[in-house]
PDB file of N, CA and C in Angstrom:
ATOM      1  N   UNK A   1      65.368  68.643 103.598  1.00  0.00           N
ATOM      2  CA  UNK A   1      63.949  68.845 103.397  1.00  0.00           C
ATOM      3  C   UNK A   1      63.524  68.046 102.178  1.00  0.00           C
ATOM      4  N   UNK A   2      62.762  66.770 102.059  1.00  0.00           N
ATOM      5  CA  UNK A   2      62.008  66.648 100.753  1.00  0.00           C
ATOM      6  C   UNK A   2      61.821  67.101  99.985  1.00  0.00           C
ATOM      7  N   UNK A   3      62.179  67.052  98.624  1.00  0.00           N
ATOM      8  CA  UNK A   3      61.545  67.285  97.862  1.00  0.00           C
ATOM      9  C   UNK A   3      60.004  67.830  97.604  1.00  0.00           C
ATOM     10  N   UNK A   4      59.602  68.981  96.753  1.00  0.00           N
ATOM     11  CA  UNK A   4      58.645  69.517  96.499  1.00  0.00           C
ATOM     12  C   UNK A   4      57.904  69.793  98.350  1.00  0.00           C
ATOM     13  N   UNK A   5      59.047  70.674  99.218  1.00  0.00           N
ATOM     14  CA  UNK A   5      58.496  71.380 100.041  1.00  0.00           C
ATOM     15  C   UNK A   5      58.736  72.678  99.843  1.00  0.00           C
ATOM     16  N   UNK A   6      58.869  73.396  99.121  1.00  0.00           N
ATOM     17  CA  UNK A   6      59.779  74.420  98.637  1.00  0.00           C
ATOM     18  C   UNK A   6      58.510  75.454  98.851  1.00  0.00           C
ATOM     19  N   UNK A   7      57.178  75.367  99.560  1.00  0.00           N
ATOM     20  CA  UNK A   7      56.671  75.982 100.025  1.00  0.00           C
ATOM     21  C   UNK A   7      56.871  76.350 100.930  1.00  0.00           C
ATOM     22  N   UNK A   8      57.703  75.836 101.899  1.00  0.00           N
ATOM     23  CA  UNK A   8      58.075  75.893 103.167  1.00  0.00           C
ATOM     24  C   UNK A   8      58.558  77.103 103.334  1.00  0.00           C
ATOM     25  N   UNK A   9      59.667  77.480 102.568  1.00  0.00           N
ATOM     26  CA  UNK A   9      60.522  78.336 102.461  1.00  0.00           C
ATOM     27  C   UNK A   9      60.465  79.223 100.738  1.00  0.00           C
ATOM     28  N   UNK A  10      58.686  80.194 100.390  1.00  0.00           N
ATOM     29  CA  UNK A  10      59.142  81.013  99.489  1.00  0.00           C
ATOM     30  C   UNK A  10      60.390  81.494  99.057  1.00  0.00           C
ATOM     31  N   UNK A  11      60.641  82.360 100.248  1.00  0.00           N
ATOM     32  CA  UNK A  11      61.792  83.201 100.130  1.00  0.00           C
ATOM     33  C   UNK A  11      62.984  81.831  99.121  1.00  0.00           C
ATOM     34  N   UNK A  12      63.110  80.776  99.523  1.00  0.00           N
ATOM     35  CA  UNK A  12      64.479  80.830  98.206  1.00  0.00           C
ATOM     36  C   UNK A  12      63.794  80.168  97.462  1.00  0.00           C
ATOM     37  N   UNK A  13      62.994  80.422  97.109  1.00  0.00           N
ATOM     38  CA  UNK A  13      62.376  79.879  95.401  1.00  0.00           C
ATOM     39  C   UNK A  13      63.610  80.169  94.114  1.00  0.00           C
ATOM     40  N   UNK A  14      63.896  81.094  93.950  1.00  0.00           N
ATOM     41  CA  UNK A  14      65.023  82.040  93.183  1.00  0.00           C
ATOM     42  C   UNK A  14      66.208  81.106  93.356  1.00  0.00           C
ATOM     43  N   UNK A  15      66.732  80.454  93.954  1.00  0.00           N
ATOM     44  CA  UNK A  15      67.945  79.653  94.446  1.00  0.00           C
ATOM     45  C   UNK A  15      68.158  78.722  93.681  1.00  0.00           C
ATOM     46  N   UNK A  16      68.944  78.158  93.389  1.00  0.00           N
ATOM     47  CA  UNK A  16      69.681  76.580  92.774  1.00  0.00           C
ATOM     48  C   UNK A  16      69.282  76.157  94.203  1.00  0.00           C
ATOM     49  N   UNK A  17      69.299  74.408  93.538  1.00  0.00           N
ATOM     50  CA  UNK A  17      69.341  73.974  94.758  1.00  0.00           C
ATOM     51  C   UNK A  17      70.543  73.636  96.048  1.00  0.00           C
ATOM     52  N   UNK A  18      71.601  73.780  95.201  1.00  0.00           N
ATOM     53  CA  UNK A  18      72.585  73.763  96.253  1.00  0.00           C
ATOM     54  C   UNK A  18      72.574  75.018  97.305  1.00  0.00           C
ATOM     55  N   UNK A  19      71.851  76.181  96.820  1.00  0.00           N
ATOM     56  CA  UNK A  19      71.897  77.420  97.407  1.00  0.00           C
ATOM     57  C   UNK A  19      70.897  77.323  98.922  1.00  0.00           C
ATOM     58  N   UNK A  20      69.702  76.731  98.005  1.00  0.00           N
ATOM     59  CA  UNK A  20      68.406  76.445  98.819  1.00  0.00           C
ATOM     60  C   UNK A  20      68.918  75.447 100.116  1.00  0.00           C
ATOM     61  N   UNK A  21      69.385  74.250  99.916  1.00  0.00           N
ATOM     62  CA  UNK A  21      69.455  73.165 100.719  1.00  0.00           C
ATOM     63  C   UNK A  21      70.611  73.704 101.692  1.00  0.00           C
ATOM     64  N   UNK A  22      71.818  74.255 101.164  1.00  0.00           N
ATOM     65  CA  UNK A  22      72.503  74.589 102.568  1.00  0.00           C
ATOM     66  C   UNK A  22      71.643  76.149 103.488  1.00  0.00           C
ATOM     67  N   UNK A  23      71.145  76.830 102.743  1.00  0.00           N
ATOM     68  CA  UNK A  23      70.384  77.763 104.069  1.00  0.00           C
ATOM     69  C   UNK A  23      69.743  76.812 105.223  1.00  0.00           C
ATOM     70  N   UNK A  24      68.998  76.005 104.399  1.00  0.00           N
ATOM     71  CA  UNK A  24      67.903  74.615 105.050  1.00  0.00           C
ATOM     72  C   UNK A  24      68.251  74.085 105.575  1.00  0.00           C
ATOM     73  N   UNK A  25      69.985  73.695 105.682  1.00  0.00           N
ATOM     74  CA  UNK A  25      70.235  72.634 106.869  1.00  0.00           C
ATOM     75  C   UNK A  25      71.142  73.759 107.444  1.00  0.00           C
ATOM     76  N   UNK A  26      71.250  74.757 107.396  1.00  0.00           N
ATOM     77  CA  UNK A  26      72.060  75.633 108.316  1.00  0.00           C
ATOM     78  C   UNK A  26      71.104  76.185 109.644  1.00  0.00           C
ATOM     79  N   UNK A  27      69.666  76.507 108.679  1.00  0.00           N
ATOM     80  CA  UNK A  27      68.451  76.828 109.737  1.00  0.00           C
ATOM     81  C   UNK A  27      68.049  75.841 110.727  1.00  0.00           C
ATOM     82  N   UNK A  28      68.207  74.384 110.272  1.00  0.00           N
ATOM     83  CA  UNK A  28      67.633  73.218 110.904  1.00  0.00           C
ATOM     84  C   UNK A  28      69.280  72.789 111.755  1.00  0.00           C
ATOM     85  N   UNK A  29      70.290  73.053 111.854  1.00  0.00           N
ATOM     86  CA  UNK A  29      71.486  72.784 112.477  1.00  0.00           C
ATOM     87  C   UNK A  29      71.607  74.526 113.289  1.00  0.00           C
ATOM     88  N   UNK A  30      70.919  75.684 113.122  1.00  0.00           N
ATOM     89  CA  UNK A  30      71.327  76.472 114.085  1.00  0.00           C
ATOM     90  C   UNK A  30      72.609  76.952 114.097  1.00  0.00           C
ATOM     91  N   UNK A  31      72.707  76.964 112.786  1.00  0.00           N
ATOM     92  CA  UNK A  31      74.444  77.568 112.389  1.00  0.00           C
ATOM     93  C   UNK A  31      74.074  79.171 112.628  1.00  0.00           C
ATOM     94  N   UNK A  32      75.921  79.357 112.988  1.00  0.00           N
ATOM     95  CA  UNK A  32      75.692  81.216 112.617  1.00  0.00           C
ATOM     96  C   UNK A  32      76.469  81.898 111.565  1.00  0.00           C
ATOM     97  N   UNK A  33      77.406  80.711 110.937  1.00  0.00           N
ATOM     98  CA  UNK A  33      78.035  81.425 109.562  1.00  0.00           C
ATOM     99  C   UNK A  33      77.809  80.720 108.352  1.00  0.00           C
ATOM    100  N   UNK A  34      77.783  80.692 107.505  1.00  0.00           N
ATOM    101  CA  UNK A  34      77.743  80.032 105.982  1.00  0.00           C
ATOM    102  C   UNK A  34      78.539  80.446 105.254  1.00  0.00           C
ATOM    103  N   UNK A  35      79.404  79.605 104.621  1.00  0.00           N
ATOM    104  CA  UNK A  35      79.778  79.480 103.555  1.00  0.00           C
ATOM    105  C   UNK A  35      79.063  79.031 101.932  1.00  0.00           C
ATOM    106  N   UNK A  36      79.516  80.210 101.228  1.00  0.00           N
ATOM    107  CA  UNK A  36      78.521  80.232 100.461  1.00  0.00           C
ATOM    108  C   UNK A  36      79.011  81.895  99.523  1.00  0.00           C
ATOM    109  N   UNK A  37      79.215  81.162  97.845  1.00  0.00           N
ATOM    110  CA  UNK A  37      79.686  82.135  96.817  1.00  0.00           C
ATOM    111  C   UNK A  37      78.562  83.007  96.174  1.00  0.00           C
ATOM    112  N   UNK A  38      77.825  82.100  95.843  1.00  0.00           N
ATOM    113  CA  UNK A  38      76.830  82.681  94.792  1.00  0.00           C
ATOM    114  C   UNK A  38      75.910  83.721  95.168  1.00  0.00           C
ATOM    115  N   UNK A  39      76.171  84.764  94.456  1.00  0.00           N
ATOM    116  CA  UNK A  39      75.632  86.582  95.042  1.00  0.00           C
ATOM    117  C   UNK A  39      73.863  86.374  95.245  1.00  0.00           C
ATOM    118  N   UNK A  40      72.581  85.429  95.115  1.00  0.00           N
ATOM    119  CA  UNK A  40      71.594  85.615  95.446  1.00  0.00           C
ATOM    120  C   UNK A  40      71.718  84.675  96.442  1.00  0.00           C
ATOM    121  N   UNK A  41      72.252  83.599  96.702  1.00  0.00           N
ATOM    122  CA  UNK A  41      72.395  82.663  97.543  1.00  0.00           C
ATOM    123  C   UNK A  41      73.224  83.777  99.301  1.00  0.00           C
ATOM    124  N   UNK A  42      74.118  84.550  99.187  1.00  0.00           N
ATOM    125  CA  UNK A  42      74.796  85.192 100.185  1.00  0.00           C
ATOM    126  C   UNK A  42      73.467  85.947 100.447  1.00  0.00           C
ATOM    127  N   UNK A  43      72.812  86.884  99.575  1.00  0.00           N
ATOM    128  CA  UNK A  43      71.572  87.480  99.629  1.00  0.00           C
ATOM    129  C   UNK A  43      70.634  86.915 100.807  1.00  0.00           C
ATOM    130  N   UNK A  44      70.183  85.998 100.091  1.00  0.00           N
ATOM    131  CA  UNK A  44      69.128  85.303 100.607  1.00  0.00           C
ATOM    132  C   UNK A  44      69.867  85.050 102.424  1.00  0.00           C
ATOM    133  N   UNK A  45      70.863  84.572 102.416  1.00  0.00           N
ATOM    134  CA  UNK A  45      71.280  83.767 103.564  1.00  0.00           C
ATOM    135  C   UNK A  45      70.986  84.973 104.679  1.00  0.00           C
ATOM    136  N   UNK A  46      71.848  86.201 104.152  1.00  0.00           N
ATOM    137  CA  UNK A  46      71.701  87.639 104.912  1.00  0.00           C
ATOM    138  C   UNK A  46      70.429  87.925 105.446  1.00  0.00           C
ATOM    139  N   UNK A  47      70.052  87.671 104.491  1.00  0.00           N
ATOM    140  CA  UNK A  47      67.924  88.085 104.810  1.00  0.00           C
ATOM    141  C   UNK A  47      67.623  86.758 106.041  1.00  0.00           C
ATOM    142  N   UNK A  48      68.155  85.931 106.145  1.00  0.00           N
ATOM    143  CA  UNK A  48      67.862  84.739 107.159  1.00  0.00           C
ATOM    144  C   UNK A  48      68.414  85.027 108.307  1.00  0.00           C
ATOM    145  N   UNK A  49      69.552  86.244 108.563  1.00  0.00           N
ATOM    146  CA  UNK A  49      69.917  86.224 109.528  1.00  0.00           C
ATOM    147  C   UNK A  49      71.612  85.714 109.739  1.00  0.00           C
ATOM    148  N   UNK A  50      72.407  84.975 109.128  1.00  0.00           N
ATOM    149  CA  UNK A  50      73.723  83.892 108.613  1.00  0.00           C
ATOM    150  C   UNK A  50      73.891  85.505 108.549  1.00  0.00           C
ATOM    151  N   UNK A  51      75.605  85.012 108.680  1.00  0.00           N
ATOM    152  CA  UNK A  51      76.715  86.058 108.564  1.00  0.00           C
ATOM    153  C   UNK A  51      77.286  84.639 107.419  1.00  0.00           C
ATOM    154  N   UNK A  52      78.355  85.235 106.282  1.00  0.00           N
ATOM    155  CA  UNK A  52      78.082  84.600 104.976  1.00  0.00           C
ATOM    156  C   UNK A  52      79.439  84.935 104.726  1.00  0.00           C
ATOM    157  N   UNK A  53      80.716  84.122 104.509  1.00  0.00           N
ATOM    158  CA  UNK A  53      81.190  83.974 103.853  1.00  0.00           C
ATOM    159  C   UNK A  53      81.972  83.249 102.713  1.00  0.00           C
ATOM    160  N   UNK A  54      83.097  83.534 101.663  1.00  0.00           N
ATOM    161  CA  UNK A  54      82.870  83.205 100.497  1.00  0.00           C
ATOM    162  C   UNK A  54      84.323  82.365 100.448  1.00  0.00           C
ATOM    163  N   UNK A  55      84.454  81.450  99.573  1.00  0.00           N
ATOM    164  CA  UNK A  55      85.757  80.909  99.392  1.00  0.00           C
ATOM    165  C   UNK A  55      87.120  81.524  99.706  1.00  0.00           C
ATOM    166  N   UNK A  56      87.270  82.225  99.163  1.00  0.00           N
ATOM    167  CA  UNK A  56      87.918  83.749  99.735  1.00  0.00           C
ATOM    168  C   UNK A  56      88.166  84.331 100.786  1.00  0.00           C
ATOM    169  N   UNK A  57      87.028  84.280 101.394  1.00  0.00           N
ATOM    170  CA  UNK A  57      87.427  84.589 102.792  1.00  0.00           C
ATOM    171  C   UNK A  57      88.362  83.519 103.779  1.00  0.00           C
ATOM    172  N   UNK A  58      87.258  82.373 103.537  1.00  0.00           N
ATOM    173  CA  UNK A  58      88.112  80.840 104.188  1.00  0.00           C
ATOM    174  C   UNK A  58      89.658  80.848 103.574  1.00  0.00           C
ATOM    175  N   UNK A  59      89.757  81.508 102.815  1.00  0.00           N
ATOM    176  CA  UNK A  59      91.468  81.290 101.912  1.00  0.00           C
ATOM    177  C   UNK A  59      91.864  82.004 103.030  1.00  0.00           C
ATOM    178  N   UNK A  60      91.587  82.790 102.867  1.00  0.00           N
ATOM    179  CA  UNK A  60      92.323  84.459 104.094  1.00  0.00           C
ATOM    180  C   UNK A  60      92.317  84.492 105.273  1.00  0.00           C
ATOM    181  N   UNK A  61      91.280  83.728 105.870  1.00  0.00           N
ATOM    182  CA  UNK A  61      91.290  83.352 107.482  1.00  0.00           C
ATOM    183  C   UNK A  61      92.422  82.181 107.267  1.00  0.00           C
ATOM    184  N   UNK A  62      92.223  80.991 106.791  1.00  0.00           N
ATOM    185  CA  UNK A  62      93.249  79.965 106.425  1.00  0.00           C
ATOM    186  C   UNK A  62      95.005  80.883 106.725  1.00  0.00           C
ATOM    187  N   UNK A  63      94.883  81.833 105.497  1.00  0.00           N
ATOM    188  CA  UNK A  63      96.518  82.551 105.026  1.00  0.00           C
ATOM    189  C   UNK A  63      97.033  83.091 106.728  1.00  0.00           C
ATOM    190  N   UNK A  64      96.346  84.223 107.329  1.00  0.00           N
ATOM    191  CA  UNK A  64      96.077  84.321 108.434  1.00  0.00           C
ATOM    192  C   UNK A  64      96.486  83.739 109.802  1.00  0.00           C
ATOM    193  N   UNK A  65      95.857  82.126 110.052  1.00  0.00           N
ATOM    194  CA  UNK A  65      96.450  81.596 110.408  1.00  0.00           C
ATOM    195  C   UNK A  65      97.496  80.721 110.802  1.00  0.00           C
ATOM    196  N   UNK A  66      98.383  80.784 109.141  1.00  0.00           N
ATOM    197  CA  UNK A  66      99.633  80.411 108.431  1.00  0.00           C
ATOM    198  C   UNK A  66      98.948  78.708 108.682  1.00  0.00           C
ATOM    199  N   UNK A  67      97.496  78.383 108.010  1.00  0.00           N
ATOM    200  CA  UNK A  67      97.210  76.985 107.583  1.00  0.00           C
ATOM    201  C   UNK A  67      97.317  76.646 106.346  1.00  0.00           C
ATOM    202  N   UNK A  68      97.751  77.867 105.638  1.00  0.00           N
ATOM    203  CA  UNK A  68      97.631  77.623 103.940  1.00  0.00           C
ATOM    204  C   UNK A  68      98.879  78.346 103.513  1.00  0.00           C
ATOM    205  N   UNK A  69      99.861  78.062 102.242  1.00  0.00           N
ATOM    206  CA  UNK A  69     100.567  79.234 101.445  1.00  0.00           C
ATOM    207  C   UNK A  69      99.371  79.854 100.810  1.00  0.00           C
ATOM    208  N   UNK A  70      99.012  81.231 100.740  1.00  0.00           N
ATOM    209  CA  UNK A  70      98.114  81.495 100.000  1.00  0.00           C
ATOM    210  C   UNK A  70      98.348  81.542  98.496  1.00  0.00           C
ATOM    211  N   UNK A  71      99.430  82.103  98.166  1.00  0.00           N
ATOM    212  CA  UNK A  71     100.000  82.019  96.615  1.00  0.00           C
ATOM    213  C   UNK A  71      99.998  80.492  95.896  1.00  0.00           C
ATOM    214  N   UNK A  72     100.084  79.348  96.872  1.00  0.00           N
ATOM    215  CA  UNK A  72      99.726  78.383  95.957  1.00  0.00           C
ATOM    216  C   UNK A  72      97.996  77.704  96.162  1.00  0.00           C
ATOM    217  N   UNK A  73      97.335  77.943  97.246  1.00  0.00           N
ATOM    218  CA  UNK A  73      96.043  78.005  97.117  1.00  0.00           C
ATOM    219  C   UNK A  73      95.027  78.759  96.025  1.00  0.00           C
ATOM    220  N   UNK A  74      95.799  79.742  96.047  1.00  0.00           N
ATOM    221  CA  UNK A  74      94.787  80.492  94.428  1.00  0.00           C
ATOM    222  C   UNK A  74      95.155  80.066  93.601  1.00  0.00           C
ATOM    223  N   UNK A  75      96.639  79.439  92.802  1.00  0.00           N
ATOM    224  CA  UNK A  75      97.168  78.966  91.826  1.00  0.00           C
ATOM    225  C   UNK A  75      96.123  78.006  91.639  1.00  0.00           C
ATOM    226  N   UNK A  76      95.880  77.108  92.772  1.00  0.00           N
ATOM    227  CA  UNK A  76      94.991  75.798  92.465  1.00  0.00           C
ATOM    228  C   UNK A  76      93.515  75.841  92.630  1.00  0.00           C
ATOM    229  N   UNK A  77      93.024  76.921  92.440  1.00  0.00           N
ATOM    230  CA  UNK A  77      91.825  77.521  92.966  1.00  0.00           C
ATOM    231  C   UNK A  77      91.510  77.921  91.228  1.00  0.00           C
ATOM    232  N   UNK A  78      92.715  78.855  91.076  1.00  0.00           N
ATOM    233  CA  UNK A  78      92.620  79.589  89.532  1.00  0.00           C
ATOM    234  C   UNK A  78      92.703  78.398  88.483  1.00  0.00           C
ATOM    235  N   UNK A  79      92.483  76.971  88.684  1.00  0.00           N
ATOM    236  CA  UNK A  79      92.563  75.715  88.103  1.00  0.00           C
ATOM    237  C   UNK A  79      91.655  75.220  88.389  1.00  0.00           C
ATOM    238  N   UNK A  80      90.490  75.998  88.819  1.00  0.00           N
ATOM    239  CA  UNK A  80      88.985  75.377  89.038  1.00  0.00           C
ATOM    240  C   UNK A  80      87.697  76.236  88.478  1.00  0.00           C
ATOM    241  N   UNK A  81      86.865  75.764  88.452  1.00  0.00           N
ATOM    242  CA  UNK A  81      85.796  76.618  87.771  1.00  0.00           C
ATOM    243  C   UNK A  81      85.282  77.626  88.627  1.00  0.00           C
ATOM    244  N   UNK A  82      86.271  78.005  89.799  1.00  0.00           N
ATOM    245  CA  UNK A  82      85.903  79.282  90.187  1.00  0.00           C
ATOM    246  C   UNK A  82      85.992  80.037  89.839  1.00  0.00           C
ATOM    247  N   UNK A  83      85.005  81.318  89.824  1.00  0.00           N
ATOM    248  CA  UNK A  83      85.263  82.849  89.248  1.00  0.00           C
ATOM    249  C   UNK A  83      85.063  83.780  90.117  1.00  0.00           C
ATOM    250  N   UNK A  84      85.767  84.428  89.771  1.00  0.00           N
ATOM    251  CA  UNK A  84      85.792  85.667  90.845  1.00  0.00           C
ATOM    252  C   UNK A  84      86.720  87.284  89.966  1.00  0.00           C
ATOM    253  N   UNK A  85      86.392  88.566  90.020  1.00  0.00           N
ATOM    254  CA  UNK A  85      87.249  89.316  89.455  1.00  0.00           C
ATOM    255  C   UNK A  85      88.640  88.889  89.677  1.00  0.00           C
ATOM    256  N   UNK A  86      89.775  89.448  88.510  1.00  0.00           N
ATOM    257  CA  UNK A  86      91.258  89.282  89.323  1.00  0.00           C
ATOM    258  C   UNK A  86      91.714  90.146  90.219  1.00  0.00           C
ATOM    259  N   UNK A  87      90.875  91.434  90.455  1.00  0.00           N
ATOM    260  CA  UNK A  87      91.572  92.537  91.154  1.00  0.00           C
ATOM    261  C   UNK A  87      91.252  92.070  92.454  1.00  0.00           C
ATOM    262  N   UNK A  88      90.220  91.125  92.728  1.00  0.00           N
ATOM    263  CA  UNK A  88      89.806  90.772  94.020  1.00  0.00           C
ATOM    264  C   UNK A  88      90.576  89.979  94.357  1.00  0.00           C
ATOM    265  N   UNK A  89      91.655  88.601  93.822  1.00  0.00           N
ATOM    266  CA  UNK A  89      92.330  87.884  94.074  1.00  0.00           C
ATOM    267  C   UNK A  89      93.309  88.366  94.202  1.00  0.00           C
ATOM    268  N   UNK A  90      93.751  89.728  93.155  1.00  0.00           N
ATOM    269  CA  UNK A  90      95.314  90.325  93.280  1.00  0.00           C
ATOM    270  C   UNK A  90      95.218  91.277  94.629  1.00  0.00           C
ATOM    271  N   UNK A  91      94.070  91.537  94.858  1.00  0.00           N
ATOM    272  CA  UNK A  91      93.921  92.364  96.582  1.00  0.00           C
ATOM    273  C   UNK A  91      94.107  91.505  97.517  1.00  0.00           C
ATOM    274  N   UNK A  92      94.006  90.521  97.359  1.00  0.00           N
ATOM    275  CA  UNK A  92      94.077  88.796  98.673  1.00  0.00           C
ATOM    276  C   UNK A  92      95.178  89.115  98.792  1.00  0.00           C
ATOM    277  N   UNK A  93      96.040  88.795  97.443  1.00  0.00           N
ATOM    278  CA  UNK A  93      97.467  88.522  97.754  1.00  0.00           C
ATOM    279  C   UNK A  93      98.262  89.110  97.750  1.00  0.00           C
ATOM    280  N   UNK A  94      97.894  90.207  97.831  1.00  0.00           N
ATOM    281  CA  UNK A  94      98.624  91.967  98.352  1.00  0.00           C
ATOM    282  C   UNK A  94      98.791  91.799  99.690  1.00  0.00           C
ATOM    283  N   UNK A  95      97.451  91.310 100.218  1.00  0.00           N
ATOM    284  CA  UNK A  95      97.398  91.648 101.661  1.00  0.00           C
ATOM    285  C   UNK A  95      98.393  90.584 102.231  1.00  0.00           C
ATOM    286  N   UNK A  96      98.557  89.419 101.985  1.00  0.00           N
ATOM    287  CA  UNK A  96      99.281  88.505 102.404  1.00  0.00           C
ATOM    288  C   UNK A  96     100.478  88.702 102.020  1.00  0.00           C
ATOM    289  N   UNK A  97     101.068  89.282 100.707  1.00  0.00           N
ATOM    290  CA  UNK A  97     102.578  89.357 100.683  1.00  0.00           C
ATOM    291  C   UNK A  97     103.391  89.894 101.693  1.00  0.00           C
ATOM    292  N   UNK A  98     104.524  89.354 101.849  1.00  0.00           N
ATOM    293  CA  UNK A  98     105.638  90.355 102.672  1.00  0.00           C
ATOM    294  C   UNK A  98     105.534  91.640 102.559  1.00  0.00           C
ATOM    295  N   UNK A  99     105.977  92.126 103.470  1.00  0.00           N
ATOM    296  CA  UNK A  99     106.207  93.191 103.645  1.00  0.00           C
ATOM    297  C   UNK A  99     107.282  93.893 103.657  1.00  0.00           C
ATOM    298  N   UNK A 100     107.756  95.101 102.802  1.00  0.00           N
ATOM    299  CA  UNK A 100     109.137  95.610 102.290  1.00  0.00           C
ATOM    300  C   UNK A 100     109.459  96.421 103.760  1.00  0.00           C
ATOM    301  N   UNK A 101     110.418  96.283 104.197  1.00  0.00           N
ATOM    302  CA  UNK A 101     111.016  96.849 105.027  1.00  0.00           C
ATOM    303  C   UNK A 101     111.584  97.956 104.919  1.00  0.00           C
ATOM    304  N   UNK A 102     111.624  99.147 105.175  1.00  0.00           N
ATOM    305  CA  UNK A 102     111.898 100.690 104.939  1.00  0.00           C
ATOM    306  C   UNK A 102     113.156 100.769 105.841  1.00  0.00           C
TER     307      UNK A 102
END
């Protein structure tokens, strides 16, 4: 969308623009999921209708389908300016560890 149409679309006034421009080409491409971190940006997307998920999740669908080690994907993840709580990353990789055999 051009520049200074941002009338078009009130609703993400509030947005960065990276937030704004992928709803905008997700609406104009007829997507049904987004990817997408930032808590007013997932907001907003929800209110559009997008089912929304977050780096995190793509790690875990990835782990899941054994396309990723997950233990060294967060290592190199935790080496980026991502943030996220640790209890939420140490819950990822709970779920993915082995499993103790009884």
């Amino acid at each position: 969308m051009p520049a200074g149409r941002d009338s078009d679309e009130p609703t993400l006034l509030h947005l960065d623009d990276g937030e704004r421009a992928a709803i905008r080409l997700a609406l104009r491409k007829g997507a049904e999921l987004l990817l997408m971190d930032d808590r007013d940006g997932v907001n907003a997307a929800r209110r559009k209708g997008f089912a929304v998920t977050g780096t995190l999740g793509i790690l875990d669908l990835a782990a899941n389908r054994g396309l990723i080690r997950l233990n060294d994907a967060v290592d190199r993840l935790r080496n980026t300016s991502f943030r996220c709580r640790p209890d939420v990353l140490d819950a990822l990789l709970a779920r993915h560890s082995p499993k103790e055999e009884l």
